[in-house]
PDB file of N, CA and C in Angstrom:
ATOM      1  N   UNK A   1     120.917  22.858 138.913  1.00  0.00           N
ATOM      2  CA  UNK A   1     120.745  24.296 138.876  1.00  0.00           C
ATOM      3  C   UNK A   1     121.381  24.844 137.598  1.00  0.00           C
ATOM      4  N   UNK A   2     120.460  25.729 136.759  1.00  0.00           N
ATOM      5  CA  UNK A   2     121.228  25.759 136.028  1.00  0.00           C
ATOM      6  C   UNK A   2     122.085  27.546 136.088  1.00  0.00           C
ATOM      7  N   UNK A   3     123.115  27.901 135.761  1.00  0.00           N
ATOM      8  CA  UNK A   3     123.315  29.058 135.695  1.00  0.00           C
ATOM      9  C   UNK A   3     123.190  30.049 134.059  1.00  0.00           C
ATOM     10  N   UNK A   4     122.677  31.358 134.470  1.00  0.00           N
ATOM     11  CA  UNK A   4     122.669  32.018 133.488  1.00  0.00           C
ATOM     12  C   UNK A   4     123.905  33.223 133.338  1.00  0.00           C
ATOM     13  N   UNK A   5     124.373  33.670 132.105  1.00  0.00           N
ATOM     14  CA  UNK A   5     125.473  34.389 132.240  1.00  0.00           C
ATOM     15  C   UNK A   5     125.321  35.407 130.848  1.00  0.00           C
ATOM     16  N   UNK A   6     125.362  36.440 131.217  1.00  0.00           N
ATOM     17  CA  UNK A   6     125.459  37.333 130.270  1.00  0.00           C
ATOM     18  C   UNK A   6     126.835  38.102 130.343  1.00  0.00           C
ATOM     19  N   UNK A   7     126.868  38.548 129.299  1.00  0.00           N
ATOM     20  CA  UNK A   7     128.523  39.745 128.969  1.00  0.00           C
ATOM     21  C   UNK A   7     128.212  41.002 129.353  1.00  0.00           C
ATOM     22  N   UNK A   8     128.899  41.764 129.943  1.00  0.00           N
ATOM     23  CA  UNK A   8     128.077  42.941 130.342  1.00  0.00           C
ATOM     24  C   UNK A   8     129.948  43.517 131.364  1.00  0.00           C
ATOM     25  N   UNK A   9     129.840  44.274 131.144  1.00  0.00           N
ATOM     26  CA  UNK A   9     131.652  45.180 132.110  1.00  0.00           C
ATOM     27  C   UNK A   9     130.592  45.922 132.831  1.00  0.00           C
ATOM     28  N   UNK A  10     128.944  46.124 133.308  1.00  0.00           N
ATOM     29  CA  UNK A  10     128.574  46.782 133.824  1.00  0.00           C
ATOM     30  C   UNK A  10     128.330  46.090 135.771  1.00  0.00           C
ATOM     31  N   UNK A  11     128.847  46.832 136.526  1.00  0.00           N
ATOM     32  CA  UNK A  11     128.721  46.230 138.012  1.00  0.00           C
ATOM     33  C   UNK A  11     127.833  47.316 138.779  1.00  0.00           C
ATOM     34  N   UNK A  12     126.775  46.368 139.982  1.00  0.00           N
ATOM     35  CA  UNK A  12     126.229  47.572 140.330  1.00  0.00           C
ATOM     36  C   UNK A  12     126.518  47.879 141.693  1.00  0.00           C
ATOM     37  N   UNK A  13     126.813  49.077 141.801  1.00  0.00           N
ATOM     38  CA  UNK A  13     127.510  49.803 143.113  1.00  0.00           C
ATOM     39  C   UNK A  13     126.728  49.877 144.064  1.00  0.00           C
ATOM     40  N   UNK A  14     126.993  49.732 145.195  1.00  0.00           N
ATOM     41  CA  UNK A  14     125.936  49.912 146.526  1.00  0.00           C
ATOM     42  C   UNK A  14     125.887  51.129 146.746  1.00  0.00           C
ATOM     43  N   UNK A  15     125.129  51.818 147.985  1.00  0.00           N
ATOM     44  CA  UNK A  15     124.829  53.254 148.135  1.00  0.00           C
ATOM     45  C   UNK A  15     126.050  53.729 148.766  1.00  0.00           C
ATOM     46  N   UNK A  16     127.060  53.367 149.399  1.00  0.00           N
ATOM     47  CA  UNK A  16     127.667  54.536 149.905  1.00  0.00           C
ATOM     48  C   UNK A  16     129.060  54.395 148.956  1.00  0.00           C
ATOM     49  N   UNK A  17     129.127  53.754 147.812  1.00  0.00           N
ATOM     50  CA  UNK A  17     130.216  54.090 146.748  1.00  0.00           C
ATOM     51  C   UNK A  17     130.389  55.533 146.672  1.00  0.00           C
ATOM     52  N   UNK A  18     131.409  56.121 146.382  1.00  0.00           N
ATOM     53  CA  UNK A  18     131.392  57.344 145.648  1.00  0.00           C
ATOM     54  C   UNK A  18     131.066  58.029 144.430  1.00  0.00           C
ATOM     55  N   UNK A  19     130.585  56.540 144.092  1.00  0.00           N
ATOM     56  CA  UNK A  19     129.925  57.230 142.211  1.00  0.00           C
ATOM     57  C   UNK A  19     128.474  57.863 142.208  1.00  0.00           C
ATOM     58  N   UNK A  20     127.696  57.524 143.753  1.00  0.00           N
ATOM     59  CA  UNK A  20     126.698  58.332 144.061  1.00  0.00           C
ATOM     60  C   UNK A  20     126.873  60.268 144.584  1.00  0.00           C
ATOM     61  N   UNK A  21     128.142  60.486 144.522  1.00  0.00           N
ATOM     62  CA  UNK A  21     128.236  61.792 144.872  1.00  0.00           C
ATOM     63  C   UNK A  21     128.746  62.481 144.037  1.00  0.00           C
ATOM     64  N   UNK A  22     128.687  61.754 142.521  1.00  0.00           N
ATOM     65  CA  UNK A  22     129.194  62.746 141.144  1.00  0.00           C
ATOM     66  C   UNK A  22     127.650  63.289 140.536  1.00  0.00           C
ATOM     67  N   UNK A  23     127.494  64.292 140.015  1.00  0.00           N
ATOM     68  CA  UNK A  23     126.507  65.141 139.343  1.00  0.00           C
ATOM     69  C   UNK A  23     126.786  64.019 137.868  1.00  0.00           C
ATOM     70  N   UNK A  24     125.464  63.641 138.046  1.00  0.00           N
ATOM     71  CA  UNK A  24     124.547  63.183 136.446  1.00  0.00           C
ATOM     72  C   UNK A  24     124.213  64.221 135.316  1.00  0.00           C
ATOM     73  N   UNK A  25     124.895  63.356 134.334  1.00  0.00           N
ATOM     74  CA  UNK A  25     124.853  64.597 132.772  1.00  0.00           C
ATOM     75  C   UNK A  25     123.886  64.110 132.461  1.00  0.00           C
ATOM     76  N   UNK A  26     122.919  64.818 131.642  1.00  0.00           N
ATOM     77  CA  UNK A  26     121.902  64.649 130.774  1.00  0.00           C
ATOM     78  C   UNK A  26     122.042  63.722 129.386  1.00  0.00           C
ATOM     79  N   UNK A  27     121.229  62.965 129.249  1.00  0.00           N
ATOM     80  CA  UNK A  27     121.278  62.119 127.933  1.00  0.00           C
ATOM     81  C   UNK A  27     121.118  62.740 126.993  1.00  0.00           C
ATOM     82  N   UNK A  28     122.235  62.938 126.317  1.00  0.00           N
ATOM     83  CA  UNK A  28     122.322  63.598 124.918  1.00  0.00           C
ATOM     84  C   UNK A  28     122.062  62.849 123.726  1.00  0.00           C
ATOM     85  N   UNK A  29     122.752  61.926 123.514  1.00  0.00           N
ATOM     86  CA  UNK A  29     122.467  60.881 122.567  1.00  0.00           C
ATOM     87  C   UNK A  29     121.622  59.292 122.460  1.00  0.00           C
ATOM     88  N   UNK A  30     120.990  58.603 122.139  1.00  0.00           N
ATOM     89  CA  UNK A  30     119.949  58.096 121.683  1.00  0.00           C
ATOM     90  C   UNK A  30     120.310  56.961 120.918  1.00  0.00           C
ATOM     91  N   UNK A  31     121.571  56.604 120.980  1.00  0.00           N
ATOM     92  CA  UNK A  31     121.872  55.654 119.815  1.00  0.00           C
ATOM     93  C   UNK A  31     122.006  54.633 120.506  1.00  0.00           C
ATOM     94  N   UNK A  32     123.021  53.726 119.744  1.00  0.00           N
ATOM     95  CA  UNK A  32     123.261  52.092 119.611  1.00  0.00           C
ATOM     96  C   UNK A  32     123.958  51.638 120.755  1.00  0.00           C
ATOM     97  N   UNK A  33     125.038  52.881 121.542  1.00  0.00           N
ATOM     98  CA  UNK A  33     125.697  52.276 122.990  1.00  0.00           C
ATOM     99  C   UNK A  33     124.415  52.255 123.867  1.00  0.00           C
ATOM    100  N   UNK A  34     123.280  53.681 123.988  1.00  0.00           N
ATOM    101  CA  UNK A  34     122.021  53.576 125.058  1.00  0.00           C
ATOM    102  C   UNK A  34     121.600  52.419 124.655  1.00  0.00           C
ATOM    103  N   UNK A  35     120.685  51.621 123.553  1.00  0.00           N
ATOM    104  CA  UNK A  35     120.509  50.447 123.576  1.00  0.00           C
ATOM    105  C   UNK A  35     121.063  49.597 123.888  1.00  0.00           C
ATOM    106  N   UNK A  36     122.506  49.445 123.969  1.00  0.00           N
ATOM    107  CA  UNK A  36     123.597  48.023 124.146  1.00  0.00           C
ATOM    108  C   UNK A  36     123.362  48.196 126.300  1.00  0.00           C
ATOM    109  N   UNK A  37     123.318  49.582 126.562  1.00  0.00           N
ATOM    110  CA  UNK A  37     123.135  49.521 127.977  1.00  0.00           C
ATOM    111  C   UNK A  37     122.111  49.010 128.711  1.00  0.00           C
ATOM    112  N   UNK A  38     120.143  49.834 127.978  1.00  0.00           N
ATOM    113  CA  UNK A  38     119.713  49.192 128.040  1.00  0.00           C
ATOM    114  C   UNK A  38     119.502  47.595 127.438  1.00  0.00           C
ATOM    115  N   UNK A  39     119.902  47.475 127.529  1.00  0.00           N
ATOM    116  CA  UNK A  39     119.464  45.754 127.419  1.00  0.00           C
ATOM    117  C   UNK A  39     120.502  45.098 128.525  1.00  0.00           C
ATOM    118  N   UNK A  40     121.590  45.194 128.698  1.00  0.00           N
ATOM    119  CA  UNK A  40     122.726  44.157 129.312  1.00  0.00           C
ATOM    120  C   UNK A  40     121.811  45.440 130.748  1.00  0.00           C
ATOM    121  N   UNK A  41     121.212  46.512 131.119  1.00  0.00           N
ATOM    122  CA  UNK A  41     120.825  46.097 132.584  1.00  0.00           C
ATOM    123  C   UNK A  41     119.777  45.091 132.108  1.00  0.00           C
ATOM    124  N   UNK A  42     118.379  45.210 131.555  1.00  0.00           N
ATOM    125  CA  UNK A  42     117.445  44.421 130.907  1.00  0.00           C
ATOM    126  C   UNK A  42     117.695  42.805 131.450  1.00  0.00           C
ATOM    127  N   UNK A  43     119.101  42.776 131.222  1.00  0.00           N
ATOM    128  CA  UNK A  43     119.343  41.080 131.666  1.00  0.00           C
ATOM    129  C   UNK A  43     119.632  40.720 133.111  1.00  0.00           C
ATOM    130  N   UNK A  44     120.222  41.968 133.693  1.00  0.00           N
ATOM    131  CA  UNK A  44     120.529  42.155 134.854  1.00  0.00           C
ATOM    132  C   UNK A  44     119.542  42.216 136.005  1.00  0.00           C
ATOM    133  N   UNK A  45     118.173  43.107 135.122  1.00  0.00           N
ATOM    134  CA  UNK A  45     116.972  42.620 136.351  1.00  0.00           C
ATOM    135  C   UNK A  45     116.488  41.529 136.370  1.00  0.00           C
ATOM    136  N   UNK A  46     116.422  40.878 135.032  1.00  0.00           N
ATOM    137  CA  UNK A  46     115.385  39.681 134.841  1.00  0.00           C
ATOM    138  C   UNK A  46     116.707  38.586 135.795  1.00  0.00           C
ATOM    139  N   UNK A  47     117.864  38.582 135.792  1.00  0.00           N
ATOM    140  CA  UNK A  47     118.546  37.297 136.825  1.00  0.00           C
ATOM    141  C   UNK A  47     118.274  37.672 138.253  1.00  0.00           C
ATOM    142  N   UNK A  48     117.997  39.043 138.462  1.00  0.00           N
ATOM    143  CA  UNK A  48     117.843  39.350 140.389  1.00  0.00           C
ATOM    144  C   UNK A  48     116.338  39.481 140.460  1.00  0.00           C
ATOM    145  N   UNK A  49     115.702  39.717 139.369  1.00  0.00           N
ATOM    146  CA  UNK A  49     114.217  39.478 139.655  1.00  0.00           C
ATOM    147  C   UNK A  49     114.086  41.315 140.250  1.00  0.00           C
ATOM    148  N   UNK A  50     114.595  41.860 139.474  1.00  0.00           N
ATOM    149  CA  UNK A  50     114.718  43.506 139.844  1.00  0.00           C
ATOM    150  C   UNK A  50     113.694  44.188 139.460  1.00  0.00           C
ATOM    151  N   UNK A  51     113.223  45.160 139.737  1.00  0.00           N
ATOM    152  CA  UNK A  51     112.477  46.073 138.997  1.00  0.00           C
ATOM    153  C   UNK A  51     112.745  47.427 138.256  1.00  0.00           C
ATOM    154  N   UNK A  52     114.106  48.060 138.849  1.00  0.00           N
ATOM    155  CA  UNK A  52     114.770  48.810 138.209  1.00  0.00           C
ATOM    156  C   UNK A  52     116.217  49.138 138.544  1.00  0.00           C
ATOM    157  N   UNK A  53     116.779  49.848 137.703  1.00  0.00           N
ATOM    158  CA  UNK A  53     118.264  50.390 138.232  1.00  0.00           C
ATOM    159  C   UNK A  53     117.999  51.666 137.008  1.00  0.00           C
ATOM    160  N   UNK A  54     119.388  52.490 138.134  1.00  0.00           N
ATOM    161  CA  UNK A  54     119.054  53.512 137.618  1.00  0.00           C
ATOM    162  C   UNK A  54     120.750  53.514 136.845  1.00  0.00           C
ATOM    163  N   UNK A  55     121.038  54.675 136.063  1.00  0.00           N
ATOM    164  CA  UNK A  55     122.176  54.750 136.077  1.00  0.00           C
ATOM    165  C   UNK A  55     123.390  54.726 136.243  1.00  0.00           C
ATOM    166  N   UNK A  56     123.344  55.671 137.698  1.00  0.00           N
ATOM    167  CA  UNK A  56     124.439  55.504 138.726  1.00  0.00           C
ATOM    168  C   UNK A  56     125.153  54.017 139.327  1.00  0.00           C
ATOM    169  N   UNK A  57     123.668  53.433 139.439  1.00  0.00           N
ATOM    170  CA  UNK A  57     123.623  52.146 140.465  1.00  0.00           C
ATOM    171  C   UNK A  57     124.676  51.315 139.160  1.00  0.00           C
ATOM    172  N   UNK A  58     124.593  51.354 138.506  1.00  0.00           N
ATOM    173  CA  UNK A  58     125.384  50.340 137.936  1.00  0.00           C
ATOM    174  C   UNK A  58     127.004  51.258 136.956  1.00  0.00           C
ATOM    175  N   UNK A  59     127.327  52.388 137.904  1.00  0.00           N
ATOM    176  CA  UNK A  59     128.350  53.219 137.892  1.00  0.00           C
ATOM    177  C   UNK A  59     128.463  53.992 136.515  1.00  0.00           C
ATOM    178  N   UNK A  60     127.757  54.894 135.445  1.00  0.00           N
ATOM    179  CA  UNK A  60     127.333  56.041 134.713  1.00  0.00           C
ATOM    180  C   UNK A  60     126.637  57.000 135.283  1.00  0.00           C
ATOM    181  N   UNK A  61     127.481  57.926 135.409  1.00  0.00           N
ATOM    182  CA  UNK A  61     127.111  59.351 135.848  1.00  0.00           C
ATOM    183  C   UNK A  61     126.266  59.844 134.507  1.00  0.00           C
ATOM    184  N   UNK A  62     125.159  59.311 134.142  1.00  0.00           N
ATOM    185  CA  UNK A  62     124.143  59.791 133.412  1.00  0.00           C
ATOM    186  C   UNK A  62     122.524  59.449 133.979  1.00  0.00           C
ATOM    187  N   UNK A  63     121.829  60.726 133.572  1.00  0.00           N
ATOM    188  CA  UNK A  63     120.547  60.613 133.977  1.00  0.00           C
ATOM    189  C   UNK A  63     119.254  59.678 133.660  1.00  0.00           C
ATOM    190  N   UNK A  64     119.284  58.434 133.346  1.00  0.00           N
ATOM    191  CA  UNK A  64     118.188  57.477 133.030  1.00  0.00           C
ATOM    192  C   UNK A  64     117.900  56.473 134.065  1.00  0.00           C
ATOM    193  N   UNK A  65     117.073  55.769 133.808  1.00  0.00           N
ATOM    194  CA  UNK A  65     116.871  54.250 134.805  1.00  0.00           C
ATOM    195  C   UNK A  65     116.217  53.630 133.804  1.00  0.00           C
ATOM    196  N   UNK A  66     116.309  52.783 133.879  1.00  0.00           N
ATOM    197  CA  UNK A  66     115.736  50.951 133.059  1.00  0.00           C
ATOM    198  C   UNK A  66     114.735  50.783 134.098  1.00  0.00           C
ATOM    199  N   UNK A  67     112.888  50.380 133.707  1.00  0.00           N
ATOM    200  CA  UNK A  67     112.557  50.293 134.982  1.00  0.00           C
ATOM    201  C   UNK A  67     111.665  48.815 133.910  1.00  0.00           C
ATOM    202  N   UNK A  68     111.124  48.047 134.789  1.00  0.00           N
ATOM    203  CA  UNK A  68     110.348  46.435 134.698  1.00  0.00           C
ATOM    204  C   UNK A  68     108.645  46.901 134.348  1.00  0.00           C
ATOM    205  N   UNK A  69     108.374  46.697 133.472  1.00  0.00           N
ATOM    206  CA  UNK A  69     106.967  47.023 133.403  1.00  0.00           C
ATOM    207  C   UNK A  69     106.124  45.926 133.928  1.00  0.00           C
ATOM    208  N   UNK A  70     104.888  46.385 134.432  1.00  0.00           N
ATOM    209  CA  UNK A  70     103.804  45.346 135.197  1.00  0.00           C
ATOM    210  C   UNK A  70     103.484  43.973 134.053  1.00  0.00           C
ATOM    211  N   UNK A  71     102.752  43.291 134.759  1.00  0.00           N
ATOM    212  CA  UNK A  71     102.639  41.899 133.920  1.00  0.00           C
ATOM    213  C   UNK A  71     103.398  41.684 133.164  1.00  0.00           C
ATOM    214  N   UNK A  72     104.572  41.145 133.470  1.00  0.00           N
ATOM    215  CA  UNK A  72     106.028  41.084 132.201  1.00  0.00           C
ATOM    216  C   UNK A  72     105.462  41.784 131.058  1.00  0.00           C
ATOM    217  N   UNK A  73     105.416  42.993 130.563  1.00  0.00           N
ATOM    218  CA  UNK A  73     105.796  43.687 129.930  1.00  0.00           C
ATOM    219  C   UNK A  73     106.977  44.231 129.398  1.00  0.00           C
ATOM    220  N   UNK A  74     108.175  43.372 129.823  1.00  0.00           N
ATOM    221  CA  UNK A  74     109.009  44.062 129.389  1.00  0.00           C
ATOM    222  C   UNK A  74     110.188  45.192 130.241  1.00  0.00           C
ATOM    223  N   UNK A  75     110.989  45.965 129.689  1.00  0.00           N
ATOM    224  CA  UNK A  75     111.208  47.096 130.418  1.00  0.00           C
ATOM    225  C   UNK A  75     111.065  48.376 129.334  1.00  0.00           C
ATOM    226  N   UNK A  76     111.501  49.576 130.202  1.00  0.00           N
ATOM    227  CA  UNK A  76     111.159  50.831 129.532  1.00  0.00           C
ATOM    228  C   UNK A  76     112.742  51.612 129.912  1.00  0.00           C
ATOM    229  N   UNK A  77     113.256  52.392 129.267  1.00  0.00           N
ATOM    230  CA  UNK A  77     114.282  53.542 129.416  1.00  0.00           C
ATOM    231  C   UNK A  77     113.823  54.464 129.359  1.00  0.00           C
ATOM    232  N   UNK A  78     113.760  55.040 131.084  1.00  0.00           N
ATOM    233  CA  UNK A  78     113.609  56.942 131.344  1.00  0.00           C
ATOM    234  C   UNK A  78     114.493  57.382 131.152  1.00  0.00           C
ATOM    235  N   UNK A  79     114.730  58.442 129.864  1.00  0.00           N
ATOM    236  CA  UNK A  79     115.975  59.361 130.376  1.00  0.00           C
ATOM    237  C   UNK A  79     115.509  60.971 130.804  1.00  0.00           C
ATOM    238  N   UNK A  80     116.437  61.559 131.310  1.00  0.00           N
ATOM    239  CA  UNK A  80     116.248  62.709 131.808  1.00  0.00           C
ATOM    240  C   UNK A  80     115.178  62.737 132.944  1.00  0.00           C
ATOM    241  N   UNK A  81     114.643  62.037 133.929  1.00  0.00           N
ATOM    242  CA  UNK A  81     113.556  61.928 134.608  1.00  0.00           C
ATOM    243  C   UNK A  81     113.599  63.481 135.299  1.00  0.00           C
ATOM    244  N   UNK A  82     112.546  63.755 135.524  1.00  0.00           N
ATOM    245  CA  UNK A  82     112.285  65.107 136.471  1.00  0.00           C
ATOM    246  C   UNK A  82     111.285  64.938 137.119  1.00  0.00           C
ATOM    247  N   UNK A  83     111.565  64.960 138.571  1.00  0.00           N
ATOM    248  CA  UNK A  83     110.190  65.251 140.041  1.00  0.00           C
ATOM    249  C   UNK A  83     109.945  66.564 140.083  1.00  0.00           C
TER     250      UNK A  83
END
């Protein structure tokens, strides 16, 4: 078996943590830490075979999700999502 291991200080919280009951700030900036995030989740779905995480779930009170695009495509970063 072999194991895979990436670097990453990011852990992802289950639902009844308390980091789900802090108000999400809006993505202001666009740079080189949002890329360093997306990607280390990026690695994080492809080892659980995930399709997305959102912010919170992996403890940042900011508004985006990393989501798995169809036919390995890849992933994508939503920020600011609105229903």
């Amino acid at each position: 078996m072999t194991e895979t291991a990436i670097e990453t200080n990011l852990k992802i919280y289950l639902y009844s943590d308390p980091v789900f009951k802090r108000k999400n700030e809006l993505v202001s900036e666009f740079g080189e830490s949002l890329q360093q995030t997306h990607d280390e989740i990026k690695e994080i779905l492809k080892i659980v075979s995930g399709k997305g995480l959102a912010a919170p779930q992996v403890g940042m009170n900011k508004r985006f999700i990393v989501v798995t695009l169809a036919d390995n495509q890849g992933t994508k970063l939503l920020a600011n999502p609105e229903i």
